[in-house]
PDB file of N, CA and C in Angstrom:
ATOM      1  N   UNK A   1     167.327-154.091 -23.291  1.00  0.00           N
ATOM      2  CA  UNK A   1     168.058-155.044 -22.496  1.00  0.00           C
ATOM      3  C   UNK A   1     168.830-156.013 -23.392  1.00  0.00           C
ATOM      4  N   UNK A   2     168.162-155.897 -24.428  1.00  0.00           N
ATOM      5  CA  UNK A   2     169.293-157.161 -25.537  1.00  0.00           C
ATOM      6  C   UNK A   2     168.451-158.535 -25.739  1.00  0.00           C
ATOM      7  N   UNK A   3     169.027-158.714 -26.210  1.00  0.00           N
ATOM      8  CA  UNK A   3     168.732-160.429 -26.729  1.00  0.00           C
ATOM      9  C   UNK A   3     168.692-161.322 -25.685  1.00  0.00           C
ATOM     10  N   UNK A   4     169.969-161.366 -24.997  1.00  0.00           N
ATOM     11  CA  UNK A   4     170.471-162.849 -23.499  1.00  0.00           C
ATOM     12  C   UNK A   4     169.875-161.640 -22.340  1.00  0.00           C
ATOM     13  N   UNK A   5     169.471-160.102 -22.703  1.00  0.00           N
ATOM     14  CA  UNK A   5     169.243-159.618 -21.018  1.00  0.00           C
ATOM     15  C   UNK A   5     168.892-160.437 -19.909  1.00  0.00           C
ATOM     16  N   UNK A   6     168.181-161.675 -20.202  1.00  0.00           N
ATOM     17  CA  UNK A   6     167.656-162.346 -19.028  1.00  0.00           C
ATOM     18  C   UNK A   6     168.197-162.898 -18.623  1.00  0.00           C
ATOM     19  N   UNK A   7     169.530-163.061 -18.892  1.00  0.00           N
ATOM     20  CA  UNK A   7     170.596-163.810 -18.648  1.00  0.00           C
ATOM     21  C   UNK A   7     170.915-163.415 -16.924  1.00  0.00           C
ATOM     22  N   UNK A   8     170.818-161.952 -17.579  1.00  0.00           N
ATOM     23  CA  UNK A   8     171.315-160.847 -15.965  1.00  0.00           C
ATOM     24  C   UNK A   8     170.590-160.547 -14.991  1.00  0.00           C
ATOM     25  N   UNK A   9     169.847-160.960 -14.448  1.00  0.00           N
ATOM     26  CA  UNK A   9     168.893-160.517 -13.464  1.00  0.00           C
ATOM     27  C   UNK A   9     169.110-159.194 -12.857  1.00  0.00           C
ATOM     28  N   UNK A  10     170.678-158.678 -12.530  1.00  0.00           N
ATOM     29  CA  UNK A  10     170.691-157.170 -11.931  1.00  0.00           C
ATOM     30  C   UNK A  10     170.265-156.520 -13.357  1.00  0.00           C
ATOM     31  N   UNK A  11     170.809-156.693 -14.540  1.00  0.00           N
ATOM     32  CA  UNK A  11     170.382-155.669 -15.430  1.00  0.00           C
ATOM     33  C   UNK A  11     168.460-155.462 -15.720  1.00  0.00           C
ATOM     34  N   UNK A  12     167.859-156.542 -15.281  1.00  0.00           N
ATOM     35  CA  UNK A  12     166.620-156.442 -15.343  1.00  0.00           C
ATOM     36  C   UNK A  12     165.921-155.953 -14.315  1.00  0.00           C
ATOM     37  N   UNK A  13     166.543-156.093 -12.917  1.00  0.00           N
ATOM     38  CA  UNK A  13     166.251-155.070 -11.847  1.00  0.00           C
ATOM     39  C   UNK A  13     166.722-153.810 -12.297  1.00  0.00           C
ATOM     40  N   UNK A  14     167.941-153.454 -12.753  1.00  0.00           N
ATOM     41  CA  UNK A  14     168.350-152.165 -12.950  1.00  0.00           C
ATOM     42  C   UNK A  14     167.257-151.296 -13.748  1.00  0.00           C
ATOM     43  N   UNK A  15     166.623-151.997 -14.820  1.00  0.00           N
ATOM     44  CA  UNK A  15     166.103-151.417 -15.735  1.00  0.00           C
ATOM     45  C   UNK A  15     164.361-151.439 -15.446  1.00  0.00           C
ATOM     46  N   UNK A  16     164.156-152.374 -14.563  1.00  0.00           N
ATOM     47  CA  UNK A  16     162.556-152.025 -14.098  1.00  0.00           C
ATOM     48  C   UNK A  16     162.748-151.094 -13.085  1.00  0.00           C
ATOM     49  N   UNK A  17     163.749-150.760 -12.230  1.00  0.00           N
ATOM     50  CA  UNK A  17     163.914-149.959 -11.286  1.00  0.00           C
ATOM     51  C   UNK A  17     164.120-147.996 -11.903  1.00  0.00           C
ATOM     52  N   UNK A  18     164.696-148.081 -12.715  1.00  0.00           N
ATOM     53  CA  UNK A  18     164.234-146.990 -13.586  1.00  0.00           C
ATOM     54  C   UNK A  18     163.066-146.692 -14.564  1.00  0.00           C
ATOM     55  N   UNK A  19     162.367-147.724 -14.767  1.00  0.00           N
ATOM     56  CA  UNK A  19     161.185-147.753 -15.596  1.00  0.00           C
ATOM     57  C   UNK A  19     160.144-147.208 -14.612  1.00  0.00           C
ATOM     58  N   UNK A  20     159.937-147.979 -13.655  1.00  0.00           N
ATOM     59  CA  UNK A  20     159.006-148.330 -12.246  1.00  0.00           C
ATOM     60  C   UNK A  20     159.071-147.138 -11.501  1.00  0.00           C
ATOM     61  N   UNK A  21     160.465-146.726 -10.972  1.00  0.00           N
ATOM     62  CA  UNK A  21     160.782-145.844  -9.742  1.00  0.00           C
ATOM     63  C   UNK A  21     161.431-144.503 -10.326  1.00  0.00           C
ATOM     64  N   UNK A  22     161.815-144.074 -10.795  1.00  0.00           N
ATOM     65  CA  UNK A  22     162.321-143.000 -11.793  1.00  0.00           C
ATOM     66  C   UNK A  22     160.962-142.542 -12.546  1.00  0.00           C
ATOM     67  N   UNK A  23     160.804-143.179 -13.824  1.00  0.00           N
ATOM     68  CA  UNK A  23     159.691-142.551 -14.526  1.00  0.00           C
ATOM     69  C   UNK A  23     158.304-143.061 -14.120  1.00  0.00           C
ATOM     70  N   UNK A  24     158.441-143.832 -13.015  1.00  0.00           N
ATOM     71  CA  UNK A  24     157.265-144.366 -12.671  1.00  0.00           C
ATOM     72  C   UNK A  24     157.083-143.715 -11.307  1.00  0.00           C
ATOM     73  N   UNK A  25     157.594-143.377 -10.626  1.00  0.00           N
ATOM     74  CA  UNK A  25     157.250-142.898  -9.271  1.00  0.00           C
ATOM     75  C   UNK A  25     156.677-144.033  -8.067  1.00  0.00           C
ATOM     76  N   UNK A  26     157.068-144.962  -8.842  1.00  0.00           N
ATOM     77  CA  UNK A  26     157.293-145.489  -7.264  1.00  0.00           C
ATOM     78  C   UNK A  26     158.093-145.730  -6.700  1.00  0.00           C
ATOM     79  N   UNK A  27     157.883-145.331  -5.268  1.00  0.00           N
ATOM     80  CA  UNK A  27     158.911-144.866  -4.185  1.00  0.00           C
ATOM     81  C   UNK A  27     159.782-146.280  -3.971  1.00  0.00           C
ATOM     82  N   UNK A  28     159.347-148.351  -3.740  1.00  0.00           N
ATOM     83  CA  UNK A  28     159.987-148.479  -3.599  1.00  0.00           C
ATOM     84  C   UNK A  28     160.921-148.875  -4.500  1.00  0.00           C
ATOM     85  N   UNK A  29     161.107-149.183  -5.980  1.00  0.00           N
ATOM     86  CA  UNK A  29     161.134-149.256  -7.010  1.00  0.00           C
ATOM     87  C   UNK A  29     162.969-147.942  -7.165  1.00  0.00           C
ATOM     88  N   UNK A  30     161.713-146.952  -6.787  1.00  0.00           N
ATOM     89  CA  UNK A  30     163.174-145.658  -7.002  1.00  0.00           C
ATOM     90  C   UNK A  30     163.850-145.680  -5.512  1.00  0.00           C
ATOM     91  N   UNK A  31     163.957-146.711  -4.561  1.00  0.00           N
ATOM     92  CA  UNK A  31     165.029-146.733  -3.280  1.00  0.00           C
ATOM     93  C   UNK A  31     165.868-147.851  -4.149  1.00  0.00           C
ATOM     94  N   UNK A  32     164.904-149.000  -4.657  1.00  0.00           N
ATOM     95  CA  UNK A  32     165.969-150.087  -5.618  1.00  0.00           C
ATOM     96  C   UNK A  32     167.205-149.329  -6.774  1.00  0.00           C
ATOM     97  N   UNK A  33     166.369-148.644  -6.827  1.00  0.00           N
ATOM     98  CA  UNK A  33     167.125-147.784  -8.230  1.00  0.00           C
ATOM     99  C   UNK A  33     168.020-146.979  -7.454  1.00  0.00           C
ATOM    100  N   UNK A  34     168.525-146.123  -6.425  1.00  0.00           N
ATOM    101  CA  UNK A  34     169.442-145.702  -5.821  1.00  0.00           C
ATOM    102  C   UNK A  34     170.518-147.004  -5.747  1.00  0.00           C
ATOM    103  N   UNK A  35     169.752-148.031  -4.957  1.00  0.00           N
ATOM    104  CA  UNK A  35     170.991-149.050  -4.497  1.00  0.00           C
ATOM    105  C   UNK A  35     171.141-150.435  -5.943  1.00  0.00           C
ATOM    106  N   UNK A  36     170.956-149.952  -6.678  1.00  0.00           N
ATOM    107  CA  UNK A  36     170.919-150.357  -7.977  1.00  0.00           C
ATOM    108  C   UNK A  36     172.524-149.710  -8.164  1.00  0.00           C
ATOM    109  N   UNK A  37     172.112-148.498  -8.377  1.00  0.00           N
ATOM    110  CA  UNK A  37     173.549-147.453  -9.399  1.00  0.00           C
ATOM    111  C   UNK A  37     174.179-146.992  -8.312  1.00  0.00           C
ATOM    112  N   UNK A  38     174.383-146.931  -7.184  1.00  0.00           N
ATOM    113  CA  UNK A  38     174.969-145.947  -6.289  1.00  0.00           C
ATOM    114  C   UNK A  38     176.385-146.733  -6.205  1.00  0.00           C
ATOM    115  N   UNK A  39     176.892-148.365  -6.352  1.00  0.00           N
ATOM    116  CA  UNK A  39     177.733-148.143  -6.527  1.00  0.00           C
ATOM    117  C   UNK A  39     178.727-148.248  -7.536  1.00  0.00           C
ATOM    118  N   UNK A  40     178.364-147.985  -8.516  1.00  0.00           N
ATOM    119  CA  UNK A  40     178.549-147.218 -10.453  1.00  0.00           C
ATOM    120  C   UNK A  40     179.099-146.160 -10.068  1.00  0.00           C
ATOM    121  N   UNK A  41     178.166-145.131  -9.336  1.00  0.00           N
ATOM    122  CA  UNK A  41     178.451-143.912  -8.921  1.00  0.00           C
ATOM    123  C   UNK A  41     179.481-143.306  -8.441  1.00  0.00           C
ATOM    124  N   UNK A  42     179.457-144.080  -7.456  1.00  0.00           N
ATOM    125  CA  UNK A  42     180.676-144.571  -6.681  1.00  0.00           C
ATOM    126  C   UNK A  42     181.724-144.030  -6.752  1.00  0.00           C
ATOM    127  N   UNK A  43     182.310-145.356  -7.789  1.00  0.00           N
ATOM    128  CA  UNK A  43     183.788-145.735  -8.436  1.00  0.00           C
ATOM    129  C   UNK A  43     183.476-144.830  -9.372  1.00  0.00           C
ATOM    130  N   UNK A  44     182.671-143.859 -10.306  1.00  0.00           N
ATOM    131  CA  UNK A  44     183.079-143.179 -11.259  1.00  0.00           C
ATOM    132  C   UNK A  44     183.562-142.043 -10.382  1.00  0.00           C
ATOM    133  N   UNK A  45     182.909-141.316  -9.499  1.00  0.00           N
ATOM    134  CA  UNK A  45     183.383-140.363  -8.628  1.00  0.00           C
ATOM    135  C   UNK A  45     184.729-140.123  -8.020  1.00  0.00           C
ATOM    136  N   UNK A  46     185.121-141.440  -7.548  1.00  0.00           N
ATOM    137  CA  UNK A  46     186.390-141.498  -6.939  1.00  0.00           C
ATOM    138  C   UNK A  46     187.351-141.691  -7.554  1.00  0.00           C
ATOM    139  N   UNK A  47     187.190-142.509  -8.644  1.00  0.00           N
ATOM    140  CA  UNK A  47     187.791-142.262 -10.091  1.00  0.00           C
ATOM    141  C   UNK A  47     188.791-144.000  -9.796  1.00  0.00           C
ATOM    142  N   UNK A  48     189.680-144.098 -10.469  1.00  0.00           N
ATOM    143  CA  UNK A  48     190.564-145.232 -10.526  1.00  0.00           C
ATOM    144  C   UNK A  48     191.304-145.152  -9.044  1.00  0.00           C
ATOM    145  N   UNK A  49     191.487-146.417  -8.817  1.00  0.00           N
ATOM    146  CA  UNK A  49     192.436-147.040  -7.713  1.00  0.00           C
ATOM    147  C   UNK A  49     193.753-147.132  -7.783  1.00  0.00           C
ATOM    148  N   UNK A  50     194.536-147.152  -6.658  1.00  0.00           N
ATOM    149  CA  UNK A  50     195.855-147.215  -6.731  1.00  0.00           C
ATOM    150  C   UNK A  50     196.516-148.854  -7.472  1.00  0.00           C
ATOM    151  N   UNK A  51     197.494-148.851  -7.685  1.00  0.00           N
ATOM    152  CA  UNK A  51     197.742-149.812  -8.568  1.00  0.00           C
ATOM    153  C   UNK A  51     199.607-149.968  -7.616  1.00  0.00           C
ATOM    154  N   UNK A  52     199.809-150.944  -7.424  1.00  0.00           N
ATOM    155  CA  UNK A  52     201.430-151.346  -6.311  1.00  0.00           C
ATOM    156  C   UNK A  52     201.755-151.505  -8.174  1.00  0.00           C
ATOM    157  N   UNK A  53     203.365-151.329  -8.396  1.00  0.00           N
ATOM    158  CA  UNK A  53     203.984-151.714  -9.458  1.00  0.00           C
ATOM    159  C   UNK A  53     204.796-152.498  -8.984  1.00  0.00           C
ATOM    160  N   UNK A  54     205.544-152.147  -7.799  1.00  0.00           N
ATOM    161  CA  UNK A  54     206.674-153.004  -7.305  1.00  0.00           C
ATOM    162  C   UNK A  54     206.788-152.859  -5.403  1.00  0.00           C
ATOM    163  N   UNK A  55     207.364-153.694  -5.104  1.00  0.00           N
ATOM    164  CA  UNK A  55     207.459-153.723  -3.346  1.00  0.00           C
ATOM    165  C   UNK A  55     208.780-154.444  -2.902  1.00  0.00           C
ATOM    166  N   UNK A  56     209.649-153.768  -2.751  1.00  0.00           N
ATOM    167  CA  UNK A  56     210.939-154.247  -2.264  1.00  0.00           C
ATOM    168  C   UNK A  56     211.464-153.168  -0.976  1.00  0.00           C
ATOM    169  N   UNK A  57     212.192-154.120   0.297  1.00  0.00           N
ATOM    170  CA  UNK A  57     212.472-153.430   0.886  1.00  0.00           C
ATOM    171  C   UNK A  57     213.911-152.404   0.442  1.00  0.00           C
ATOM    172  N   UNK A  58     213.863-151.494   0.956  1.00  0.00           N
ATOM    173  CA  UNK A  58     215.248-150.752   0.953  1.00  0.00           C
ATOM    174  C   UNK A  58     216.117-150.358   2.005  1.00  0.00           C
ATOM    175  N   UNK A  59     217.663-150.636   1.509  1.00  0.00           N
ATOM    176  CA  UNK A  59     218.208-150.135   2.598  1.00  0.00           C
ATOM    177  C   UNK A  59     219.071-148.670   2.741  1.00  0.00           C
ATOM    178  N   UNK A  60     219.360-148.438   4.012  1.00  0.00           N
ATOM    179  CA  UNK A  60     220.036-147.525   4.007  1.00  0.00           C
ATOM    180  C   UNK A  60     221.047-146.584   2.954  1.00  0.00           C
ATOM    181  N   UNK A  61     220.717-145.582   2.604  1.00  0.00           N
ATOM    182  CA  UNK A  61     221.776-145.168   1.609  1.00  0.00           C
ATOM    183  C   UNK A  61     221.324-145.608  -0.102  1.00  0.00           C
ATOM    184  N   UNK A  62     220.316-146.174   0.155  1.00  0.00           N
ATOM    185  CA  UNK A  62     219.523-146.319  -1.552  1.00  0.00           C
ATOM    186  C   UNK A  62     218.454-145.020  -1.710  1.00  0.00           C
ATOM    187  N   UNK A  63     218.085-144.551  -3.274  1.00  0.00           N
ATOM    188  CA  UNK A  63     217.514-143.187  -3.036  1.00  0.00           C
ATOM    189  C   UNK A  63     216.099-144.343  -3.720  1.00  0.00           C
ATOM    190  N   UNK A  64     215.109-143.617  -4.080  1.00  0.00           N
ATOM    191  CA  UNK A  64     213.667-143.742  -4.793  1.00  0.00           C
ATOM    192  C   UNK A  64     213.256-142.797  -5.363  1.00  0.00           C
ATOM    193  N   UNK A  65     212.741-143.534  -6.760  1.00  0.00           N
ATOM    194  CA  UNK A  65     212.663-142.195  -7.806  1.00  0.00           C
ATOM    195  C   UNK A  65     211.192-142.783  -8.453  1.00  0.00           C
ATOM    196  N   UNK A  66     210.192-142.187  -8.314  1.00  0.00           N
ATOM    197  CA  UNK A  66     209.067-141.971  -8.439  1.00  0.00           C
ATOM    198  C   UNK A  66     208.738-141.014 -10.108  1.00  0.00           C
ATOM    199  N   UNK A  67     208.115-142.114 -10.986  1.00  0.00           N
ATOM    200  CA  UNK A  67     207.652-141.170 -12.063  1.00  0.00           C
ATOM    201  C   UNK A  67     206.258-141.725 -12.802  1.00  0.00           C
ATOM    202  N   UNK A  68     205.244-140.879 -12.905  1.00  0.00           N
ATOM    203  CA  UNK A  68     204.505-141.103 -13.498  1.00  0.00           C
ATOM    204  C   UNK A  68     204.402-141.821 -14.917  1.00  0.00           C
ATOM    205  N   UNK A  69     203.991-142.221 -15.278  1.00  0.00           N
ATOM    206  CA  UNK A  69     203.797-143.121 -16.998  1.00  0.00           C
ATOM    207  C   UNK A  69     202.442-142.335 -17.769  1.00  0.00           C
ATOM    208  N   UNK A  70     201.704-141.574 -16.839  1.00  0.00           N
ATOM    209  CA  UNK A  70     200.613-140.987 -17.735  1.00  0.00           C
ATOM    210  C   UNK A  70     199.496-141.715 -18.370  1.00  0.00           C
ATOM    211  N   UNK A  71     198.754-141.580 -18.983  1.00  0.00           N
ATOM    212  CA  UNK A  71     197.143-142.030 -19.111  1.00  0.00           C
ATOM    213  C   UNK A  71     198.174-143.405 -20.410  1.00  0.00           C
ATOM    214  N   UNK A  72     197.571-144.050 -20.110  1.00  0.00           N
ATOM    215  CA  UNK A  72     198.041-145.478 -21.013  1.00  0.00           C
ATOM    216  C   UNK A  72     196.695-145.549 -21.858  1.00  0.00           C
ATOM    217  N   UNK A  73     197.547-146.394 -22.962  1.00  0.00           N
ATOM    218  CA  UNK A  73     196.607-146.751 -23.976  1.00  0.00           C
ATOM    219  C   UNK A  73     195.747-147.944 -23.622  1.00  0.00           C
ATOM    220  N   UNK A  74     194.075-147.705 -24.288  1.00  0.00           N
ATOM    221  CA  UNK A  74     193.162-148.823 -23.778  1.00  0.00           C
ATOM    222  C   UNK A  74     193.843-149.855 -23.743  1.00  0.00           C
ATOM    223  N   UNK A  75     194.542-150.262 -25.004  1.00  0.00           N
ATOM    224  CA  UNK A  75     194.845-151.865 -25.047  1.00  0.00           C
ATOM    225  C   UNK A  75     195.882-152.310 -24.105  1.00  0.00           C
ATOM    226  N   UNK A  76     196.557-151.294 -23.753  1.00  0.00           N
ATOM    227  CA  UNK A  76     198.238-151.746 -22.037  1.00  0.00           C
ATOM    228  C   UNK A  76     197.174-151.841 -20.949  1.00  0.00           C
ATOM    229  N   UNK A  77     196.195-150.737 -20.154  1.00  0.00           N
ATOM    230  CA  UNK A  77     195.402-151.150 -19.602  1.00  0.00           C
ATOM    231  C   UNK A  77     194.868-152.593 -19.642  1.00  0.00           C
ATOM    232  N   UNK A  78     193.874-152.795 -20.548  1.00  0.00           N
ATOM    233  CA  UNK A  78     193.296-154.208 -20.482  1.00  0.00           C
ATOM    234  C   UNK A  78     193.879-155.171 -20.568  1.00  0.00           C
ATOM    235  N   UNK A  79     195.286-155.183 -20.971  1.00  0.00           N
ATOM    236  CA  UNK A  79     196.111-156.398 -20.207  1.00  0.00           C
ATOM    237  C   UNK A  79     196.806-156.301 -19.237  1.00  0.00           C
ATOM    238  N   UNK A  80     197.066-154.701 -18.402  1.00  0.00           N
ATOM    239  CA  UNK A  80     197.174-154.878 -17.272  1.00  0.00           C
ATOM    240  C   UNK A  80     196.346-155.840 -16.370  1.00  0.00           C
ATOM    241  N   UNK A  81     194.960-155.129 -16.480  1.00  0.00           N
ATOM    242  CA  UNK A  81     194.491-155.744 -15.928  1.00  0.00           C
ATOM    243  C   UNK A  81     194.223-157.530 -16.102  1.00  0.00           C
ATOM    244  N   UNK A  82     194.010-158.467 -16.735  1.00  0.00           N
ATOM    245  CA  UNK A  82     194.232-159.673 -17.176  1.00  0.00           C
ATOM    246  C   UNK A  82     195.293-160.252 -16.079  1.00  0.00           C
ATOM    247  N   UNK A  83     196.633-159.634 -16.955  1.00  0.00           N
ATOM    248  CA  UNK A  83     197.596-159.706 -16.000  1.00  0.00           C
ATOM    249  C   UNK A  83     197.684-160.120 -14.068  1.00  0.00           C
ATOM    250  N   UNK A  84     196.431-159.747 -13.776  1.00  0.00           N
ATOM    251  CA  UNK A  84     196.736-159.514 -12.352  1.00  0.00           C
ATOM    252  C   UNK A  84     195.773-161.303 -11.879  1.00  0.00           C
TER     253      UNK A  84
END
């Protein structure tokens, strides 16, 4: 858990809930431990969210041109995100 773990209280549920209910077998311990990670699970499954770049109306007789940018580098990501 680290040094400050106690800092986190979910990470110390997370981690008695796999200690306890996982390798420990208890049942309610391993229902905590489902609703512990399930939604980790989640978002890794469904993978990344849509992201708006821009929103302007258009009028008649204007076209839209749609292009991907492709997997970005960690560091454009993490100031995307900041950014927002």
């Amino acid at each position: 858990m680290g040094l400050f773990g106690f800092l986190k209280p979910s990470a110390y549920i997370r981690q008695q809930a796999v200690t306890r209910g996982v390798l420990g077998g208890s049942k309610r311990w391993m229902v905590i431990a489902v609703l512990a990670y399930s939604p980790r699970l989640v978002r890794r499954l469904l993978g990344r969210t849509e992201m708006v770049v821009a929103r302007e109306p258009m009028r008649s007789g204007q076209i839209l041109r749609i292009e991907a940018l492709g997997d970005l580098p960690r560091a454009e990501r993490k100031a995307m995100r900041r950014s927002k």
